[in-house]
N, C-alpha and C. Protein backbone atom coordinates (compact mmCIF):
# COMPACT_ATOMS: atom_id res chain seq x y z
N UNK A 1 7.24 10.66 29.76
CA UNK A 1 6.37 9.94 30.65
C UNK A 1 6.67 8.44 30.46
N UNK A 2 7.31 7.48 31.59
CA UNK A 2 7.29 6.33 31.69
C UNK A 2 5.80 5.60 31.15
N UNK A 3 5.64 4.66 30.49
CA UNK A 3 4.35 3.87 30.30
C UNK A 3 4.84 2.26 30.49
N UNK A 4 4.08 1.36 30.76
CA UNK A 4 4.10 -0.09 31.07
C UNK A 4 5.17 -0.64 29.81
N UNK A 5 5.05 0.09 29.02
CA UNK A 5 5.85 -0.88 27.65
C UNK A 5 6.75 0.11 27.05
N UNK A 6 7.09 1.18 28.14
CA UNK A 6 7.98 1.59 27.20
C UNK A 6 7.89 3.63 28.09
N UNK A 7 8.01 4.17 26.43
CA UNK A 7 7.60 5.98 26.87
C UNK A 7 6.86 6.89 25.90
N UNK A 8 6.34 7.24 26.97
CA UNK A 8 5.60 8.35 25.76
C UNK A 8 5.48 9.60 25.61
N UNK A 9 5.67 9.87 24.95
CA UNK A 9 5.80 11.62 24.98
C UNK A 9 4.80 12.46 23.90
N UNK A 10 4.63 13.93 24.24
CA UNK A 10 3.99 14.40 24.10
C UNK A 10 4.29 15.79 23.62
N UNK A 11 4.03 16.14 22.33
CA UNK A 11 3.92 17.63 21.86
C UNK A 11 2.78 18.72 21.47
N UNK A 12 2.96 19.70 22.15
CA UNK A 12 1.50 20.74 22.24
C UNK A 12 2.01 21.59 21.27
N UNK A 13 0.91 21.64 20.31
CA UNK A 13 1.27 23.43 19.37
C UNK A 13 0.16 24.53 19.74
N UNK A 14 0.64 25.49 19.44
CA UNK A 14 -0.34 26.42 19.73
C UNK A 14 -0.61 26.23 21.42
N UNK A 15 -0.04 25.78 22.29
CA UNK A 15 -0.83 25.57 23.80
C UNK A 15 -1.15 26.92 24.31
N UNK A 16 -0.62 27.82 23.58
CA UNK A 16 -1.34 29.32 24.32
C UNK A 16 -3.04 29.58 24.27
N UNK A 17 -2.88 28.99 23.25
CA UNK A 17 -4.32 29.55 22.69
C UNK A 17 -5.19 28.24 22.97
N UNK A 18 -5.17 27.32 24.54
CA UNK A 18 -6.23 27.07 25.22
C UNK A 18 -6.52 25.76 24.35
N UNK A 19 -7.56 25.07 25.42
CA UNK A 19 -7.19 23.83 24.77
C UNK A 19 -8.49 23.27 22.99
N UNK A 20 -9.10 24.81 22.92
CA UNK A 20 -10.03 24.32 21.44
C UNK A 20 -9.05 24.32 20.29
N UNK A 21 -7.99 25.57 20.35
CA UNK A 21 -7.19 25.50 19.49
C UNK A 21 -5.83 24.72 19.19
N UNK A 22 -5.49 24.32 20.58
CA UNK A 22 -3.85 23.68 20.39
C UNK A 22 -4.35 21.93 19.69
N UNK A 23 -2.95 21.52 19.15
CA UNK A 23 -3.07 20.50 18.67
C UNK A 23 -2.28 19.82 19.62
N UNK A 24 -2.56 18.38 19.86
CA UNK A 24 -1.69 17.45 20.35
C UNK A 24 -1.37 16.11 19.82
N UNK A 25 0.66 16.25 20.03
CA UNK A 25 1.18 14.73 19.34
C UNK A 25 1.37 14.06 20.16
N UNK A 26 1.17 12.80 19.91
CA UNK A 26 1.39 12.27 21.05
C UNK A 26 2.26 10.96 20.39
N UNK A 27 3.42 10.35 20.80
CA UNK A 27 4.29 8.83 20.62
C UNK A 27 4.39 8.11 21.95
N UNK A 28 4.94 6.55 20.92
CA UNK A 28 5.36 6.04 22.05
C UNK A 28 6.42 4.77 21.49
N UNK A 29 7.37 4.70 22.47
CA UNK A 29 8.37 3.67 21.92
C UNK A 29 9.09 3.25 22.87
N UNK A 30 9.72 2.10 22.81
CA UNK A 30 10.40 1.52 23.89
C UNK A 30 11.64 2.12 24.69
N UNK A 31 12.22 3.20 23.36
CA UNK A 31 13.42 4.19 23.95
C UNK A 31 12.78 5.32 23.99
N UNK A 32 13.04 6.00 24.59
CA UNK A 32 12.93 7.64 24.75
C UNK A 32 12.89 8.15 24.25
N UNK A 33 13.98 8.48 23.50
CA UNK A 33 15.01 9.08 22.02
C UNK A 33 14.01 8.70 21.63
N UNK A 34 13.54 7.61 20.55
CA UNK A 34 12.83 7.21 19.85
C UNK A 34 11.39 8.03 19.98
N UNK A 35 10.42 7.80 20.86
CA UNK A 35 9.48 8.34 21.50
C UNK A 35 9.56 9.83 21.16
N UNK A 36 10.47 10.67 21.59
CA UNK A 36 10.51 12.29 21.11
C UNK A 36 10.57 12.30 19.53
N UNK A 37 11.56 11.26 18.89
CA UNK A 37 11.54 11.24 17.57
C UNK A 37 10.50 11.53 16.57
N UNK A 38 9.53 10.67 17.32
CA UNK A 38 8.14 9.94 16.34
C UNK A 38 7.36 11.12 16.96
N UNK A 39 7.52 11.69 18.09
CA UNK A 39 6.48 12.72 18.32
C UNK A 39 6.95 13.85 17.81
N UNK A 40 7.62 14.53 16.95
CA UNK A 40 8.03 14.86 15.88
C UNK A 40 8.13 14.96 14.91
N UNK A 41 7.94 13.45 14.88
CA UNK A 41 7.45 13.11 12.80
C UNK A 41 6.05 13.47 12.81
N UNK A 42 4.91 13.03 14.14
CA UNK A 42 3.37 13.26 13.79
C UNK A 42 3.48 14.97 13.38
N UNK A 43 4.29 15.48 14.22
CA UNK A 43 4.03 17.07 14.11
C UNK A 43 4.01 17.53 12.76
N UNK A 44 4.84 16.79 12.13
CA UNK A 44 5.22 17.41 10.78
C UNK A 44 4.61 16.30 9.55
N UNK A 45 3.46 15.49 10.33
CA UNK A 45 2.67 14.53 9.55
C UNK A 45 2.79 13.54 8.71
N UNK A 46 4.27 13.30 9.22
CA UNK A 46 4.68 11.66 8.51
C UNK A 46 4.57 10.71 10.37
N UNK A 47 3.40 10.37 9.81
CA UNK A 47 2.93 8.92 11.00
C UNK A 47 2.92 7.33 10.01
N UNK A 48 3.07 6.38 11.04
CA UNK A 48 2.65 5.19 10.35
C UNK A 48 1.81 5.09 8.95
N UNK A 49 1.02 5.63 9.24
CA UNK A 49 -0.49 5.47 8.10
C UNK A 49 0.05 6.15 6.64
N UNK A 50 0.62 7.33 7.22
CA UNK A 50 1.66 7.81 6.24
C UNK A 50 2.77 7.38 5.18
N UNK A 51 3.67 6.19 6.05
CA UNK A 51 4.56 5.93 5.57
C UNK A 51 4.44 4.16 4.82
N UNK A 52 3.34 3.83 5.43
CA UNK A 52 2.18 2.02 5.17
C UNK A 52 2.23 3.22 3.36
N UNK A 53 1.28 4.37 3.18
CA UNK A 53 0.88 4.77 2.03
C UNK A 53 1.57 5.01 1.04
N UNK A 54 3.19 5.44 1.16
CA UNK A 54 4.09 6.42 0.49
C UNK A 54 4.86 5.17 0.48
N UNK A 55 5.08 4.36 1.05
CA UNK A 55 6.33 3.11 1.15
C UNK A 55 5.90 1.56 1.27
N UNK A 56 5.34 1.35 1.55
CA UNK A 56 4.77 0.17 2.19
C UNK A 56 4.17 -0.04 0.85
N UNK A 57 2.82 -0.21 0.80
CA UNK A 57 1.62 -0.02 -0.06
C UNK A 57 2.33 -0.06 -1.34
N UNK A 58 3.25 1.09 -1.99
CA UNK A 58 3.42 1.48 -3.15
C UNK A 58 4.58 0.16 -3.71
N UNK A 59 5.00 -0.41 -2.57
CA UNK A 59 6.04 -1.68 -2.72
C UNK A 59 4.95 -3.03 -2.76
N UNK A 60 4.08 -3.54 -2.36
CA UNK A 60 3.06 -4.37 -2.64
C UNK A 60 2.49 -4.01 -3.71
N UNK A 61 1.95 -3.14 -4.22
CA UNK A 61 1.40 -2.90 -5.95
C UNK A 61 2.30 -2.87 -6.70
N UNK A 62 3.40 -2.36 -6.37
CA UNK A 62 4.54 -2.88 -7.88
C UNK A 62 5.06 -4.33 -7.95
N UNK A 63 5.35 -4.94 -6.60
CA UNK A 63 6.15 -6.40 -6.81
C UNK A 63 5.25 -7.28 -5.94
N UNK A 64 3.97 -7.14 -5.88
CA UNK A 64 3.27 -8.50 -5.68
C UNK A 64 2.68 -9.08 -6.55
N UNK A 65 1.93 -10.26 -6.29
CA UNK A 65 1.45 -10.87 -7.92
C UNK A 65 0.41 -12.26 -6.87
N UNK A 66 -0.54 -12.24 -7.43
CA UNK A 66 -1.77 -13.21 -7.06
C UNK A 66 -0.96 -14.40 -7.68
N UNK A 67 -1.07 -15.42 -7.02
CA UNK A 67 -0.61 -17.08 -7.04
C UNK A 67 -1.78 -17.75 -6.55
N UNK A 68 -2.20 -18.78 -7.40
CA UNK A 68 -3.23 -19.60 -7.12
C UNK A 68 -2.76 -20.93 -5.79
N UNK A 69 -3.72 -21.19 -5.35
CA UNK A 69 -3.18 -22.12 -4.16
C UNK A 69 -2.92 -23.04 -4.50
N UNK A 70 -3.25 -24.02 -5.73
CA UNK A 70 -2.43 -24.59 -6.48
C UNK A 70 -0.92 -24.75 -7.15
N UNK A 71 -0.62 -23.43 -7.39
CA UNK A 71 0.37 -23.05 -8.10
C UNK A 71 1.12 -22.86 -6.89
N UNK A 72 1.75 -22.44 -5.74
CA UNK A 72 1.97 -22.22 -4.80
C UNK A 72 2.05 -23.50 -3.98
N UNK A 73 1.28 -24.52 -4.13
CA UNK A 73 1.71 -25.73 -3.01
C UNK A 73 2.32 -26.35 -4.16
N UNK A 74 1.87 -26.19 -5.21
CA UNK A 74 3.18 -27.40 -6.65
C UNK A 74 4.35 -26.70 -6.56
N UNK A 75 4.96 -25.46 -6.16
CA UNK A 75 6.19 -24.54 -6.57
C UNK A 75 7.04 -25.43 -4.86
N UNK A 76 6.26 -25.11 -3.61
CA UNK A 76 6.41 -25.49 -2.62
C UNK A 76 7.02 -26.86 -2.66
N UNK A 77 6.14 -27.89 -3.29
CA UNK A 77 6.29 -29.22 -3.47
C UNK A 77 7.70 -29.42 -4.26
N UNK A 78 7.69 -29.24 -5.27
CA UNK A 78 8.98 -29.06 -6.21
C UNK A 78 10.17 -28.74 -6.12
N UNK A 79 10.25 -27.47 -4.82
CA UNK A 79 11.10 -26.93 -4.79
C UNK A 79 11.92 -27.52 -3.28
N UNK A 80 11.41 -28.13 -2.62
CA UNK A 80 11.08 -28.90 -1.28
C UNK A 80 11.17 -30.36 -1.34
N UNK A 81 11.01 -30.80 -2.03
CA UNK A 81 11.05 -32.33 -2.31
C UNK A 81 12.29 -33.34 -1.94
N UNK A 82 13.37 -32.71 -2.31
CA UNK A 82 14.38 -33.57 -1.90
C UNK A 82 14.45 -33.35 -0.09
N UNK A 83 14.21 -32.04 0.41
CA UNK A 83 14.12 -32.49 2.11
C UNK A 83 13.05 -32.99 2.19
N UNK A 84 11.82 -32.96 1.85
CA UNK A 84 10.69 -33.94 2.46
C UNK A 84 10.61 -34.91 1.98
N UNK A 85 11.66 -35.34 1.14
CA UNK A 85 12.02 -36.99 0.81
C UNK A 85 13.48 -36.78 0.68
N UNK A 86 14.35 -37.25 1.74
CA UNK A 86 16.01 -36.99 1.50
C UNK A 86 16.34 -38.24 1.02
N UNK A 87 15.84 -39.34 1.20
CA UNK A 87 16.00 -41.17 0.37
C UNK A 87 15.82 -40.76 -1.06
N UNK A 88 14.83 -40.05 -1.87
CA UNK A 88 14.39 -40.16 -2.65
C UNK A 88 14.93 -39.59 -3.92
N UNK A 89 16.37 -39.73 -4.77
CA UNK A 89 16.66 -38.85 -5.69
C UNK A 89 15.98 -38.20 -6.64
N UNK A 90 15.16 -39.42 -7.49
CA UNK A 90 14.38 -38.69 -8.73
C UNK A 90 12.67 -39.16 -8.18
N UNK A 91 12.04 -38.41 -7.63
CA UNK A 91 10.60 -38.21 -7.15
C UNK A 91 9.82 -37.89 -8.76
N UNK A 92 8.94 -38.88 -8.96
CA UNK A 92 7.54 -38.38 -9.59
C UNK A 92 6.38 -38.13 -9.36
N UNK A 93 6.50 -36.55 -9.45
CA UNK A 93 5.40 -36.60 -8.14
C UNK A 93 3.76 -35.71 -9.09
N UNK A 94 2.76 -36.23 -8.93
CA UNK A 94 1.51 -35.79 -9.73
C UNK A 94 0.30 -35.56 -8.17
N UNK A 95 -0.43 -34.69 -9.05
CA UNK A 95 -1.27 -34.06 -8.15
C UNK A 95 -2.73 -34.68 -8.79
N UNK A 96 -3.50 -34.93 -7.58
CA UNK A 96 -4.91 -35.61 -8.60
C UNK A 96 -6.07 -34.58 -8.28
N UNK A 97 -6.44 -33.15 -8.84
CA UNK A 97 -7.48 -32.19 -8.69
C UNK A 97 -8.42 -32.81 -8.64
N UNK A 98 -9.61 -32.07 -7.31
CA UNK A 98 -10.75 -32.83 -7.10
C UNK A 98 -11.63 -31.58 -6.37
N UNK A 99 -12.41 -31.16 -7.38
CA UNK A 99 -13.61 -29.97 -7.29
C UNK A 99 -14.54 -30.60 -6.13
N UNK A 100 -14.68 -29.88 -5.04
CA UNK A 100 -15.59 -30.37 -4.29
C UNK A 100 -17.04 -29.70 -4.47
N UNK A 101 -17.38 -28.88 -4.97
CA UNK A 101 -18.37 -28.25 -5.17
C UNK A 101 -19.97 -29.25 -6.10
């Protein structure tokens, strides 16, 4: 089935047995091919949400790491310095912390 952004397609299981029992997959993707692909993978229950859990997800808990916004604009600053000052060879550069609370 043509759709505005692309195609979508559609797989029925069980369609004999009426519509309380059949299940329906449904994709969609800019190619065709693609589109039958993914309506294929739902069948056999690797979808997005699936693969965010098993791949995605399991790669953010092993190699991410909390950086303070501090630590992160000084790494930025440091590492950046000679293009946001190209005149400037040896920059001394200090930060003056100020709690607004």
């Amino acid at each position: 089935m043509i759709i505005p952004n692309g195609y979508e397609y559609w797989l029925v299981t069980n369609f004999e047995k009426g519509p309380v029992q059949s299940k329906w997959y449904r994709a969609e993707s800019s190619k065709s091919s693609q589109s039958e692909y993914f309506a294929e993978l739902n069948v056999i229950g690797v979808t997005k949400a699936t693969i965010d859990k098993f791949q995605y997800l399991h790669h953010l808990n092993k190699y991410s790491e909390k950086v303070t916004w501090f630590d992160f604009a000084w790494d930025a600053v440091k590492r950046s310095r000679y293009h946001i000052f190209p005149n400037h060879s040896a920059l001394n550069i200090k930060f003056r912390v100020v709690n607004d609370s």
